[in-house]
N, C-alpha and C. Protein backbone atom coordinates (compact mmCIF):
# COMPACT_ATOMS: atom_id res chain seq x y z
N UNK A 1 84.80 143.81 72.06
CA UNK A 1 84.79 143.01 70.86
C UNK A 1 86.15 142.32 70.71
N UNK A 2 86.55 140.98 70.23
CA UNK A 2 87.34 140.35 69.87
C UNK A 2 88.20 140.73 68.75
N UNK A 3 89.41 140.90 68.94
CA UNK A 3 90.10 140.90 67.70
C UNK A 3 90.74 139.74 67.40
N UNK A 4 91.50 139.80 65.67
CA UNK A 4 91.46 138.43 65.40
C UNK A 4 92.77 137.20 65.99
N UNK A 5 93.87 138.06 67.24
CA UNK A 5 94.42 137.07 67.84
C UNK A 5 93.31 136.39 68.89
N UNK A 6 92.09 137.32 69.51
CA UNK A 6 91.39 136.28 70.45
C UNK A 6 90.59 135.51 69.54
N UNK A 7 90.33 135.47 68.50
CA UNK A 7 89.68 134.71 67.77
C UNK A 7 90.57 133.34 67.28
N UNK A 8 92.02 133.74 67.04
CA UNK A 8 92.51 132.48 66.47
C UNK A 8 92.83 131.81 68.24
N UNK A 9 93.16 132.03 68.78
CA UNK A 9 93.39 131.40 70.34
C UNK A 9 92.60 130.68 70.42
N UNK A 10 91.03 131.25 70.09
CA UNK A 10 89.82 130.77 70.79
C UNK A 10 90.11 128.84 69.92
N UNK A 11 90.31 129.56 68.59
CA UNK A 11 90.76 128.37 67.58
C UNK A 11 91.00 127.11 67.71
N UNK A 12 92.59 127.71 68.03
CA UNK A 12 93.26 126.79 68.49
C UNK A 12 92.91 126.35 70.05
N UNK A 13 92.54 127.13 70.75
CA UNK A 13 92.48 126.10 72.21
C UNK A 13 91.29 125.06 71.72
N UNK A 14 90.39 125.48 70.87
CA UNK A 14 89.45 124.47 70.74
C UNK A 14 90.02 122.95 69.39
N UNK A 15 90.66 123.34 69.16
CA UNK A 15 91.63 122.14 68.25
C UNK A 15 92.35 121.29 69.20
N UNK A 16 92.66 121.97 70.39
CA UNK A 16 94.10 121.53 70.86
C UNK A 16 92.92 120.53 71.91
N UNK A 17 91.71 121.30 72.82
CA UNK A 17 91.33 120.15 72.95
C UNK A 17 90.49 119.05 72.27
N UNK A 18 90.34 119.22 71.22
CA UNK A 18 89.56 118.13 70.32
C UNK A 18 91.18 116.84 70.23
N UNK A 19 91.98 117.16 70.00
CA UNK A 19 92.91 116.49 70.02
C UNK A 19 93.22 115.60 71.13
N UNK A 20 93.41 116.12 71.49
CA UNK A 20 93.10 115.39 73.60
C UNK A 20 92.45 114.85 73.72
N UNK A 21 91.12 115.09 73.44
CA UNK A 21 90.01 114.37 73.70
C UNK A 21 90.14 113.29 72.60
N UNK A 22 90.63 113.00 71.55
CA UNK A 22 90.72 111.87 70.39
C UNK A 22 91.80 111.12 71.03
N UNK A 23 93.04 111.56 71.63
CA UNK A 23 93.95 110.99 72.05
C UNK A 23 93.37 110.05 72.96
N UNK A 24 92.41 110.80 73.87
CA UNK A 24 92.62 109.86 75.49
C UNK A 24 91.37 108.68 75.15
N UNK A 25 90.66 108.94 73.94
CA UNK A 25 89.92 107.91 73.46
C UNK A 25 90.17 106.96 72.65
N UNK A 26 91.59 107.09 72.32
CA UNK A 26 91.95 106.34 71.23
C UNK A 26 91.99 104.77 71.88
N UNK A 27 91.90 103.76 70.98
CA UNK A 27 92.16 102.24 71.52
C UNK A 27 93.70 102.34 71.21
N UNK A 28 94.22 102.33 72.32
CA UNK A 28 95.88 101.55 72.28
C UNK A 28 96.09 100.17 72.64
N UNK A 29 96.68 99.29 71.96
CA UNK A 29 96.74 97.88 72.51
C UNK A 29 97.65 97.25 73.66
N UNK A 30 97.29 96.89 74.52
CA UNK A 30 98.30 96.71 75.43
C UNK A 30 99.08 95.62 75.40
N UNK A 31 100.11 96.14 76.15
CA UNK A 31 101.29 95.39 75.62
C UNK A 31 101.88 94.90 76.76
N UNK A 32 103.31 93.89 77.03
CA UNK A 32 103.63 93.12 77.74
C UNK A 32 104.90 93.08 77.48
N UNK A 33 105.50 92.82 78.53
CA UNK A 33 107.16 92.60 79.27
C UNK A 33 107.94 91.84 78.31
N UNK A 34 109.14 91.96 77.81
CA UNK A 34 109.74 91.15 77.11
C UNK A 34 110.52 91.55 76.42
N UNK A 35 111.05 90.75 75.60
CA UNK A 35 112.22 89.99 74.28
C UNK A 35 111.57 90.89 73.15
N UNK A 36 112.18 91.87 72.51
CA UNK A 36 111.57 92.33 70.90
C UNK A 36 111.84 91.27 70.22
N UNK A 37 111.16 90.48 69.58
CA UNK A 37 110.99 89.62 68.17
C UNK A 37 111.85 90.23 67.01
N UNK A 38 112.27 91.29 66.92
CA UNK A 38 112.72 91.83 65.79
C UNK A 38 114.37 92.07 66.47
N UNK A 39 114.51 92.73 67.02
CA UNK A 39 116.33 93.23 67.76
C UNK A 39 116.37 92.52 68.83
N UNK A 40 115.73 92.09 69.78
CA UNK A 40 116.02 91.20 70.75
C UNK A 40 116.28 91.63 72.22
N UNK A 41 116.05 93.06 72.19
CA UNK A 41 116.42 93.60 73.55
C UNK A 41 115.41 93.59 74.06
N UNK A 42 115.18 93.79 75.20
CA UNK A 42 113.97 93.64 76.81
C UNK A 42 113.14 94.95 76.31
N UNK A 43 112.07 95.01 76.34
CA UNK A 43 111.69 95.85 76.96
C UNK A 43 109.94 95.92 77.99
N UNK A 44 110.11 96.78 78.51
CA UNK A 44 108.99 96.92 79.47
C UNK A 44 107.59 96.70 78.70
N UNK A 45 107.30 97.45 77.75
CA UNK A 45 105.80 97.06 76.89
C UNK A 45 106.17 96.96 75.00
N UNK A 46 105.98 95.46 74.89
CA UNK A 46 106.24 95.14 73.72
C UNK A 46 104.79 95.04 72.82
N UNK A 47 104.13 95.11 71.62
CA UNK A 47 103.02 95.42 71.56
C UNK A 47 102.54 93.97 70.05
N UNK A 48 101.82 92.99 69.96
CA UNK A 48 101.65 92.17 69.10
C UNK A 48 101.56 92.51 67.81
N UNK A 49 102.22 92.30 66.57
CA UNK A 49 101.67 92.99 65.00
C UNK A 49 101.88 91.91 64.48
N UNK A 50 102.24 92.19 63.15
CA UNK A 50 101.82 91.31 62.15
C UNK A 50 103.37 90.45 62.10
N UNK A 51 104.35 90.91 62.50
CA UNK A 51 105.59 90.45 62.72
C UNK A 51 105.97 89.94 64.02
N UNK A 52 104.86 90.00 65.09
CA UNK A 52 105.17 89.20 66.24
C UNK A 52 104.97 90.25 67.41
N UNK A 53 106.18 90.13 68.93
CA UNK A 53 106.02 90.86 69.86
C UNK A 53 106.88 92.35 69.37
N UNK A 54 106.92 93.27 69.12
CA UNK A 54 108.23 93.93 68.73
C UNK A 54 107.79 95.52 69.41
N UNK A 55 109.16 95.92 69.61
CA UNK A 55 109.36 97.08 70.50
C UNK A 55 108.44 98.32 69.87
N UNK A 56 108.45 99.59 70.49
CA UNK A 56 107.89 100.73 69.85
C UNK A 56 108.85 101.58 68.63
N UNK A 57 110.48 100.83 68.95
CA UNK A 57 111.71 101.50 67.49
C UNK A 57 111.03 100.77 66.66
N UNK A 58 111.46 99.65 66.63
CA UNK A 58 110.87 98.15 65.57
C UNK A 58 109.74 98.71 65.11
N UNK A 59 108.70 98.67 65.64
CA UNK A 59 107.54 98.99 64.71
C UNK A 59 107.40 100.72 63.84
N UNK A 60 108.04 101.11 64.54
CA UNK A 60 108.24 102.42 64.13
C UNK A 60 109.30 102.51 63.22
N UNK A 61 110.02 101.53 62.72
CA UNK A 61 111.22 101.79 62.33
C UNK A 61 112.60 102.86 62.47
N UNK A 62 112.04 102.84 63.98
CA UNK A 62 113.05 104.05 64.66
C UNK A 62 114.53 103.47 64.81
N UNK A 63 115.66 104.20 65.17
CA UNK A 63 116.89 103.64 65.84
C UNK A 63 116.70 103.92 67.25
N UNK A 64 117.12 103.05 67.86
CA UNK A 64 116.86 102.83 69.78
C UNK A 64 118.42 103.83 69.78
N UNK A 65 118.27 104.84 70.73
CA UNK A 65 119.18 105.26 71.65
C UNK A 65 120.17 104.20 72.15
N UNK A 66 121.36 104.66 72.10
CA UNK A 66 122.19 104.12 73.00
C UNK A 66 123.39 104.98 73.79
């Protein structure tokens, strides 16, 4: 018989892949080489919004590493 850590495991492994499985189905928009519209630096995949081409900081309102 199961006790209740194999029960929450069972849980969570079944969350963890429902998650996965939403992830790898999700629509992501693809994106393209370039100039951020917003800071101006290069980058490899820039993604279209409502403000133009702009990086994944920019839209995120992250600070870029330096």
């Amino acid at each position: 018989m199961a006790d209740h850590i194999d029960m929450a495991n069972e849980v969570a492994e079944a969350e963890a892949a429902r998650g996965i499985a939403a992830a790898q189905s999700a629509n992501h928009p693809v994106g393209i080489e370039g100039e951020c519209d917003q800071c101006g630096d290069h980058f490899t995949r820039l993604v279209k919004d409502h403000l133009g081409y702009r990086c994944g900081y920019c839209r995120d309102g992250r600070r870029k590493p330096r």
